[in-house]
Protein backbone atom coordinates (compact mmCIF):
# COMPACT_ATOMS: atom_id res chain seq x y z
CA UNK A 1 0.00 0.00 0.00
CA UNK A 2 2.77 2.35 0.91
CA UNK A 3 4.69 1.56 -2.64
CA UNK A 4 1.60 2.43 -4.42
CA UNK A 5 0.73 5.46 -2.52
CA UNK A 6 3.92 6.98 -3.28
CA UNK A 7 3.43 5.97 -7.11
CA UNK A 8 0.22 8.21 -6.56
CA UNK A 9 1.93 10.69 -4.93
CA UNK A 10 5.21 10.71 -7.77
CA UNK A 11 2.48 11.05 -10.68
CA UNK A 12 0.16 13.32 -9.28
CA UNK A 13 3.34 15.75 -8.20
CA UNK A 14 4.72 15.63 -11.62
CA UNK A 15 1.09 16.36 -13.07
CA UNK A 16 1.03 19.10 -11.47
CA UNK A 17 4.24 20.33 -12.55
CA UNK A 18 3.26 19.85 -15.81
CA UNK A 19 0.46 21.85 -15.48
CA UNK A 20 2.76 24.90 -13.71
CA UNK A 21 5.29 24.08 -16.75
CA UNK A 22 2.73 25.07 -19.38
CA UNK A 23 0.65 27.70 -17.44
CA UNK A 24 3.70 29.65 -16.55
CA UNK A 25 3.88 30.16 -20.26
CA UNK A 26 0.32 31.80 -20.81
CA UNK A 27 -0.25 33.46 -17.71
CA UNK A 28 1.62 36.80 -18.58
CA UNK A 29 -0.84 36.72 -22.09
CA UNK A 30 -4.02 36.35 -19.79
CA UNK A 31 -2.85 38.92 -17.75
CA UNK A 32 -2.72 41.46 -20.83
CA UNK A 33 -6.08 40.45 -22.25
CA UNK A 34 -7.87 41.40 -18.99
CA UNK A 35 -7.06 44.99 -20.06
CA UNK A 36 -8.95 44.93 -23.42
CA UNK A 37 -12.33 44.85 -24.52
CA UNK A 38 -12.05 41.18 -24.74
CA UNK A 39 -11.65 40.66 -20.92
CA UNK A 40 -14.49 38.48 -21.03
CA UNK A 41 -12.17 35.95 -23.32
CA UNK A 42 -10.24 35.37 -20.47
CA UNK A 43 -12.08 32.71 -18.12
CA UNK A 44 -13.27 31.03 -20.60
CA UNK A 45 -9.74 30.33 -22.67
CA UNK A 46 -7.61 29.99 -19.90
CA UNK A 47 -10.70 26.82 -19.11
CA UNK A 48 -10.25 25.26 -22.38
CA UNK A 49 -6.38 25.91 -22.43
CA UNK A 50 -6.04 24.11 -19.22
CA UNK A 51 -8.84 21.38 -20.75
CA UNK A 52 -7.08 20.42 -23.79
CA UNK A 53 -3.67 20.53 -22.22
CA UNK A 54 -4.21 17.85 -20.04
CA UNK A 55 -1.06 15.31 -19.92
CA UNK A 56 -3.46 12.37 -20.10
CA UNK A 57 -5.49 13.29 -23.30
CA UNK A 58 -2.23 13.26 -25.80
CA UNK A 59 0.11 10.51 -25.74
CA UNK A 60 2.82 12.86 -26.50
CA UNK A 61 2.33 15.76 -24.85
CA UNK A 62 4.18 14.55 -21.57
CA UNK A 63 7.55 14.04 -23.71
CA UNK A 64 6.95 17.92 -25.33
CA UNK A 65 6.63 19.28 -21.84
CA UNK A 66 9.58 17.56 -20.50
CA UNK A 67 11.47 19.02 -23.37
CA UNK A 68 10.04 22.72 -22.74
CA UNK A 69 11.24 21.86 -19.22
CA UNK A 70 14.68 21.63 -20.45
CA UNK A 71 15.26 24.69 -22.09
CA UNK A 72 18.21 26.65 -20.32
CA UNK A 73 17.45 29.74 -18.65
CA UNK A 74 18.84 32.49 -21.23
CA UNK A 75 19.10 35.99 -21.40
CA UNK A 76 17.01 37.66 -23.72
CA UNK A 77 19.11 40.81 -24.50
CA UNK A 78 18.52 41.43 -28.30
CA UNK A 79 15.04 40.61 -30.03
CA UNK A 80 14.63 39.47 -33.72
CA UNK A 81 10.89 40.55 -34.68
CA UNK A 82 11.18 42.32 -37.66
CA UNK A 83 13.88 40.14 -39.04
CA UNK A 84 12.87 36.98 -41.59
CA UNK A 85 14.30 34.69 -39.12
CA UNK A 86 12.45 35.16 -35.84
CA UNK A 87 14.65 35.12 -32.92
CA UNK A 88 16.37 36.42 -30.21
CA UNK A 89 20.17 35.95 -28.84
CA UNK A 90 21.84 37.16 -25.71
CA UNK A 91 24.64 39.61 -24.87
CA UNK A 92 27.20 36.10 -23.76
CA UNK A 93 26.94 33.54 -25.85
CA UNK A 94 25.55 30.37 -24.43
CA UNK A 95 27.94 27.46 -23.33
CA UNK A 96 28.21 24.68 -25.32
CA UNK A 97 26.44 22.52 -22.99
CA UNK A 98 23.46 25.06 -23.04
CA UNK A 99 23.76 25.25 -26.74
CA UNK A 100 23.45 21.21 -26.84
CA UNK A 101 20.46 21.47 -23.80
CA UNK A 102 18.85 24.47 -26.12
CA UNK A 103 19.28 22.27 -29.34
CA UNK A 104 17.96 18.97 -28.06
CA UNK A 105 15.03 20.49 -26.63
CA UNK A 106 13.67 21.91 -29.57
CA UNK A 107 14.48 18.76 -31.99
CA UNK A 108 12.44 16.89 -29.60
CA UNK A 109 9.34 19.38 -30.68
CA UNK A 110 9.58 17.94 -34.59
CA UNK A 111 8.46 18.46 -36.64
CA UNK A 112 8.78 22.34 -37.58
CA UNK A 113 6.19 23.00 -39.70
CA UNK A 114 6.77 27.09 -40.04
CA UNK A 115 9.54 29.64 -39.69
CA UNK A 116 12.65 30.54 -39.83
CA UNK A 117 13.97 31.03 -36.15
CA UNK A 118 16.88 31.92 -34.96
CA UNK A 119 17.42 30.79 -31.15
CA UNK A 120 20.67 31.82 -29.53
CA UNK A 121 22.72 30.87 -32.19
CA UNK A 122 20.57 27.60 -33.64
CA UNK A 123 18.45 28.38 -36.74
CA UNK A 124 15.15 26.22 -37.12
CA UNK A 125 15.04 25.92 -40.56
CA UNK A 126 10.99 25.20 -40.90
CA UNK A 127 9.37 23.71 -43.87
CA UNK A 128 7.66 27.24 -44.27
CA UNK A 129 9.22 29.51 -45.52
CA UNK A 130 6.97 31.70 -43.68
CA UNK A 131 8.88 35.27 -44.16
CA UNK A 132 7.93 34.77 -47.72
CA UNK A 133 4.10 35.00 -47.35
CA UNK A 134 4.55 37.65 -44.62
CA UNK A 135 6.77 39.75 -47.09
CA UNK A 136 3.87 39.69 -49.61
CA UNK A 137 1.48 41.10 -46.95
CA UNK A 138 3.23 43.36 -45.04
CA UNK A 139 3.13 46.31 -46.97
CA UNK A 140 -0.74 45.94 -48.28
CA UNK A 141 -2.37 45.02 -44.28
CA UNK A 142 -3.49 48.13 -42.39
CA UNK A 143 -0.33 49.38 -40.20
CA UNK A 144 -0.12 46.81 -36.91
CA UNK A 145 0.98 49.89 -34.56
CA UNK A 146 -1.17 49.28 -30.99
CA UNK A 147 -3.58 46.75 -32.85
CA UNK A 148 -5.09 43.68 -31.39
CA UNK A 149 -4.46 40.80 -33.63
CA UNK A 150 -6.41 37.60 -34.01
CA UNK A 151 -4.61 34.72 -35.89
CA UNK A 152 -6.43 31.70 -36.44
CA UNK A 153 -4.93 28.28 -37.10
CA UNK A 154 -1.24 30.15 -36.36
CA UNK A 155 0.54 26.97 -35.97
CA UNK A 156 3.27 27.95 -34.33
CA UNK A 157 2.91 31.69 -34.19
CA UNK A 158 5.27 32.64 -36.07
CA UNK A 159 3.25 35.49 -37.88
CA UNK A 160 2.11 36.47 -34.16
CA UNK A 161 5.76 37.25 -33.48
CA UNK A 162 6.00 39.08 -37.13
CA UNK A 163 2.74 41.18 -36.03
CA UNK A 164 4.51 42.30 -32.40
CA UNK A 165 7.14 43.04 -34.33
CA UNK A 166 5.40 45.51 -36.54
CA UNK A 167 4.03 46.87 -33.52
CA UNK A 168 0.74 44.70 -32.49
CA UNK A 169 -0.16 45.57 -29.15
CA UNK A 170 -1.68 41.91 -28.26
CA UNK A 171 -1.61 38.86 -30.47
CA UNK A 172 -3.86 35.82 -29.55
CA UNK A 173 -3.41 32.83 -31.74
CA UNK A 174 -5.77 29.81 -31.93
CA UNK A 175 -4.36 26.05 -33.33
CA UNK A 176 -5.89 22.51 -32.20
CA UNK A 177 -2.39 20.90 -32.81
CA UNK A 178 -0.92 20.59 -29.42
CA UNK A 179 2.45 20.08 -31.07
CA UNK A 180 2.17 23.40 -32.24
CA UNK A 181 1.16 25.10 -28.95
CA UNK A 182 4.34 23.65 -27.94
CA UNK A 183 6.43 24.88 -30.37
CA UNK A 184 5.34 28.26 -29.52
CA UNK A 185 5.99 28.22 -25.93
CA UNK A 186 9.25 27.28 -26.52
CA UNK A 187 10.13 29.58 -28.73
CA UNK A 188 8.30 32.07 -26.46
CA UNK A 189 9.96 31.19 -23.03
CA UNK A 190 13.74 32.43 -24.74
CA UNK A 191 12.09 35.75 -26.30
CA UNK A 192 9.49 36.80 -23.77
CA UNK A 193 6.65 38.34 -25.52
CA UNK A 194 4.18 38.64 -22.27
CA UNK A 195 1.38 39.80 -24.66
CA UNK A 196 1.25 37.10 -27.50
CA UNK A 197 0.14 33.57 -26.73
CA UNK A 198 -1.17 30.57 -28.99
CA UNK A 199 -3.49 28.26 -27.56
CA UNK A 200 -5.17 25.21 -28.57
CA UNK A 201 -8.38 26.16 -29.87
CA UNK A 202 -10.47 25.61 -33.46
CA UNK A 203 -12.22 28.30 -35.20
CA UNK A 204 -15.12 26.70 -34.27
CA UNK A 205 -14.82 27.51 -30.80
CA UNK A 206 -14.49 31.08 -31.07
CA UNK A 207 -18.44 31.48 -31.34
CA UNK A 208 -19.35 31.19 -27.89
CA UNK A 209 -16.70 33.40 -27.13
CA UNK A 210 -17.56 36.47 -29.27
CA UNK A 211 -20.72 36.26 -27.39
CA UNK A 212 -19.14 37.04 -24.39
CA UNK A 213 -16.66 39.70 -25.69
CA UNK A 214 -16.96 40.01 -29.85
CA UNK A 215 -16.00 42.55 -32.33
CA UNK A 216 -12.79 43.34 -30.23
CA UNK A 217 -9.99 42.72 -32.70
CA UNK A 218 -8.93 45.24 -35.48
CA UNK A 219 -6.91 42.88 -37.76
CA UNK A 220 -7.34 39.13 -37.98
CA UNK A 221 -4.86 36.57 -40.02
CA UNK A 222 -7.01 33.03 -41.78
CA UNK A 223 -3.63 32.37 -43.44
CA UNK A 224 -3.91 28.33 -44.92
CA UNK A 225 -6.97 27.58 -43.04
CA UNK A 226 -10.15 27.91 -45.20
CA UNK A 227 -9.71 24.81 -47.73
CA UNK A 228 -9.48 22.68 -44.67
CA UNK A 229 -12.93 23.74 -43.68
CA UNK A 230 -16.07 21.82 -44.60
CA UNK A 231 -18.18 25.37 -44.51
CA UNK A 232 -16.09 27.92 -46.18
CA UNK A 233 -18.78 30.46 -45.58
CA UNK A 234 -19.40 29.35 -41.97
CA UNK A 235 -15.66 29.87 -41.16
CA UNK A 236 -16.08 33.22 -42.51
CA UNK A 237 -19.03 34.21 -40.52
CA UNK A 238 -17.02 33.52 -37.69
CA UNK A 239 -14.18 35.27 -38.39
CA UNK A 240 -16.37 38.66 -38.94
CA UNK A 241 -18.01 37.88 -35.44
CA UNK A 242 -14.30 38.48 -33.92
CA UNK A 243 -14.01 41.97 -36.18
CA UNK A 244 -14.73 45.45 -34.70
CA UNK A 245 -16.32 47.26 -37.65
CA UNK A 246 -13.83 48.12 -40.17
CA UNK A 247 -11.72 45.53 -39.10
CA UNK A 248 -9.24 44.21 -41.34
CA UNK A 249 -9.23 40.62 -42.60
CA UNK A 250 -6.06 38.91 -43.56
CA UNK A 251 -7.32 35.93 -45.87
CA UNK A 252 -4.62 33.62 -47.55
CA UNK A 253 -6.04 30.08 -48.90
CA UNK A 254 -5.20 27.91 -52.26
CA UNK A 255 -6.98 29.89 -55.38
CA UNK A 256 -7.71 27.97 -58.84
CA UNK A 257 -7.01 29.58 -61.32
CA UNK A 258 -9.71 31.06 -63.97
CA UNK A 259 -11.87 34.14 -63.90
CA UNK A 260 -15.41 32.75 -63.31
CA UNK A 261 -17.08 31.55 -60.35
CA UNK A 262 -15.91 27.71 -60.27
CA UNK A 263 -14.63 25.43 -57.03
CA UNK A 264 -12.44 22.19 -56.77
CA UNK A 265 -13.69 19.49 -54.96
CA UNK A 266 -10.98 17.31 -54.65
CA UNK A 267 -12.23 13.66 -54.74
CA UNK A 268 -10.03 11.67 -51.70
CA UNK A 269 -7.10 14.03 -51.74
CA UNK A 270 -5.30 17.18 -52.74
CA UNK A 271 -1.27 17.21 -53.16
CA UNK A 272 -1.54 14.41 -50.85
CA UNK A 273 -3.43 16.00 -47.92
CA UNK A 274 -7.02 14.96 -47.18
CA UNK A 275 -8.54 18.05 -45.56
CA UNK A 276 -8.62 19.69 -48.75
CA UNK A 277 -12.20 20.54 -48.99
CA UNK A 278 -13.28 22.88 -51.86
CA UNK A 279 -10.28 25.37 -53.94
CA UNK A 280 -12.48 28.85 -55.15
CA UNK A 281 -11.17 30.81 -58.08
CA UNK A 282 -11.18 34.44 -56.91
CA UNK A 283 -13.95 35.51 -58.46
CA UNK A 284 -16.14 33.26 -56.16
CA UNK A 285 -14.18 33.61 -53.37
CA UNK A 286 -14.87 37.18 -53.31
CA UNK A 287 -18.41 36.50 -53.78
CA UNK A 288 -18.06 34.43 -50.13
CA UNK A 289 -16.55 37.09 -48.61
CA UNK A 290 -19.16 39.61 -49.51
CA UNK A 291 -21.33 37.35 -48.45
CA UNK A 292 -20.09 36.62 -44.95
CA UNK A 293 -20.31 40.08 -44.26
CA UNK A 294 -17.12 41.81 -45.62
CA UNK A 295 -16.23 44.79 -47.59
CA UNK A 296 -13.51 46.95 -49.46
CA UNK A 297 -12.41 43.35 -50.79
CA UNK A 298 -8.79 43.40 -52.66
CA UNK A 299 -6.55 41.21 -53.60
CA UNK A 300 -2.97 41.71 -53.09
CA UNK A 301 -0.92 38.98 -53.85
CA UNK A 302 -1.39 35.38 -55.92
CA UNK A 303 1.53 32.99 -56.25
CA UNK A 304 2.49 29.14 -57.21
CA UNK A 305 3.87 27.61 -54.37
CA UNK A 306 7.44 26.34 -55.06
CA UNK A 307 10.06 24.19 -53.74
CA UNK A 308 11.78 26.79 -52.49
CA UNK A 309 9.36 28.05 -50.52
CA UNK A 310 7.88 24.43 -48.71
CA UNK A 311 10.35 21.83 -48.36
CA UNK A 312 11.64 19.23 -46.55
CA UNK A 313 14.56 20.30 -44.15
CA UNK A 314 16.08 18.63 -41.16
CA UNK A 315 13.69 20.26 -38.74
CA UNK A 316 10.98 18.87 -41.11
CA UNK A 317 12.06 15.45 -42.53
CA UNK A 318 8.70 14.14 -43.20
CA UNK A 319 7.73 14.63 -46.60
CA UNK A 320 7.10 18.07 -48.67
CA UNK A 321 5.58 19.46 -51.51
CA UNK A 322 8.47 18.05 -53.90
CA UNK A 323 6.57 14.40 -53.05
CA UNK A 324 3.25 15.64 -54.08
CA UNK A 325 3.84 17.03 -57.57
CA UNK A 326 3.86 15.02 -60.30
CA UNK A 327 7.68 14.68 -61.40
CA UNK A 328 6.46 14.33 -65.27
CA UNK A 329 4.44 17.88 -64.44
CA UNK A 330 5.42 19.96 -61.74
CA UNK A 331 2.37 21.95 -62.87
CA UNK A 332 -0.03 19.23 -61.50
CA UNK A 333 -0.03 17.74 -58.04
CA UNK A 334 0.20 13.60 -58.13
CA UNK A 335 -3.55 13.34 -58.15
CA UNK A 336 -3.67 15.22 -61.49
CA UNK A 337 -5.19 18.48 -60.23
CA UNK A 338 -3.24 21.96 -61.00
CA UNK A 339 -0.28 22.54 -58.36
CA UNK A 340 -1.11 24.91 -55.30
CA UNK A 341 -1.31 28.44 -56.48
CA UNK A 342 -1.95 30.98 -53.61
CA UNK A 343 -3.77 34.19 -52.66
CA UNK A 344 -4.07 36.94 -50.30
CA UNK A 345 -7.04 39.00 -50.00
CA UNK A 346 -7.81 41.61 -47.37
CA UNK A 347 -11.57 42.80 -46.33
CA UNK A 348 -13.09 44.79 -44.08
CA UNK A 349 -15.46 44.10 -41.53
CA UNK A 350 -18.81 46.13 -42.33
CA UNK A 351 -22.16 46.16 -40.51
């Protein structure tokens, strides 16, 4: 009885570490969202945070909090938000047993699905190319200076730390992938952003929140998220709920190409994934987002995704989009539909 009392004891002590591990990364962020109009957010997410971050619901989420655990305490002397590679790095270099600690804590949080970052010297080369898409953006969004920024299915925030470093005042992210949430609290607990958090909600849970506290946002990212939604329109709807009027809407989704209203609807999959719901030329695309409530509709950027940009690296060794072209056609994915070609289209909120 005594052996297996103290088992008890051992796992419900390093549960509960666990739990202090991951809530000592969002508590600052909670902290900053009780002073904005969407105050009333904060119950209710720091619920479902704790909810979904359970160790026991995700077989692996024990083994990513032990390796956020091991992350050496560094000094955060010179931030990298405004630079391609996100980062930070500290006045004294780190020792080379901090720089092995600091190196095989974050390979234990593959795979890397956006970035770059640069951590103290290490550079996470992600399978994103994310500074690309953000450098198509940048210049067309509404300026990010003291803005509250919504960014739904973020992954691992690495636009959230692009928007704080063009000024954002708060950045909440939403992704279901624990993996991801992990990601960004690692990367988080070297820079220090108290006012930026991502945490492991859907779309589809944001609802019941605006409710409480909506229209409280002034720009919000959907970058990569609508084709993996069953209700294009319904995801839309939402995303207008979170708006203050004239907010800004930061849309970036696959496009096919043509100039009449016409959808894709892959069969089983698309370029290998099979979440790909329905691909909108623009023309009907804008026609949703009129729709759903938006305005002032423009769009600002369209381009073929290339090797270059998504790729396999060795913080991403799963396979890429070089594996679902067709090597005769690079021009058609391996299920014979045309290669991912993306856009970016901003709205406003109106009504």
């Amino acid at each position: 009885m005594r052996s297996g009392s103290t088992r008890e004891c051992a796992g419900a002590e390093a549960g509960a570490n666990a739990r202090h591990a991951l809530w000592e990364g969002f508590a600052p962020f909670f902290e900053c969202l009780r002073t904005t109009p969407a105050a009333g957010w904060a119950g209710p997410l720091s619920r479902l945070t704790q909810e979904r971050l359970q160790p026991a619901r995700h077989g692996d989420l024990p083994g990513w909090i032990a390796a956020l655990e091991r992350l050496p305490r560094l000094a955060a002397d010179h931030l990298m938000l405004e630079t391609p590679c996100v980062g930070v790095a500290a006045d004294t270099a780190p020792s080379s047993a901090q720089a092995a600690q600091l190196r095989e804590a974050l390979e234990a949080l593959h795979p890397w699905r956006k970035g770059p970052f640069c951590l103290h010297g290490i550079e996470i080369d992600a399978e994103w190319r994310s500074d690309r898409k953000w450098d198509r953006l940048a210049d067309a969004v509404a300026p990010l200076t003291g803005r509250r920024v919504l960014d739904v299915g973020c992954g691992n925030g690495y636009y959230g730390f692009r928007a704080l470093g063009a000024g954002a005042k708060l950045v909440l992210g939403i992704d279901p992938t624990p993996r991801f949430v992990l990601q960004f609290l690692a990367v988080n607990r070297l820079i220090g952003a108290e006012c930026c958090a991502v945490l492991p909600l859907a779309d589809d849970d944001l609802p019941a929140l605006t409710d409480l506290a909506g229209h409280c946002f002034d720009t919000l990212f959907s970058m990569g998220v609508l084709y993996h939604r069953r209700d294009a329109l319904a995801h839309l709807e939402r995303l207008r709920r979170c708006l203050r009027h004239d907010g800004e809407l930061v849309l970036e989704t696959l496009v096919l190409e043509g100039t009449q209203e016409q959808l894709l609807i892959p069969k089983d999959r698309y370029a290998r994934m099979r979440n790909v719901h329905a691909i909108p030329t623009i023309a009907l695309l804008t026609r949703w987002l009129q729709t759903a409530g938006f305005s002032n509709i423009r769009v600002v950027d369209i381009a073929r995704t290339t090797t270059e940009e998504q790729r396999a690296t060795p913080w991403m060794r799963f396979q890429s989009l070089a594996d679902f072209l067709d090597p005769q056609d690079p021009l058609r994915t391996v299920e014979g539909y045309p290669a991912p070609r993306r856009a970016i289209l901003i709205g406003t909120r109106s009504g």
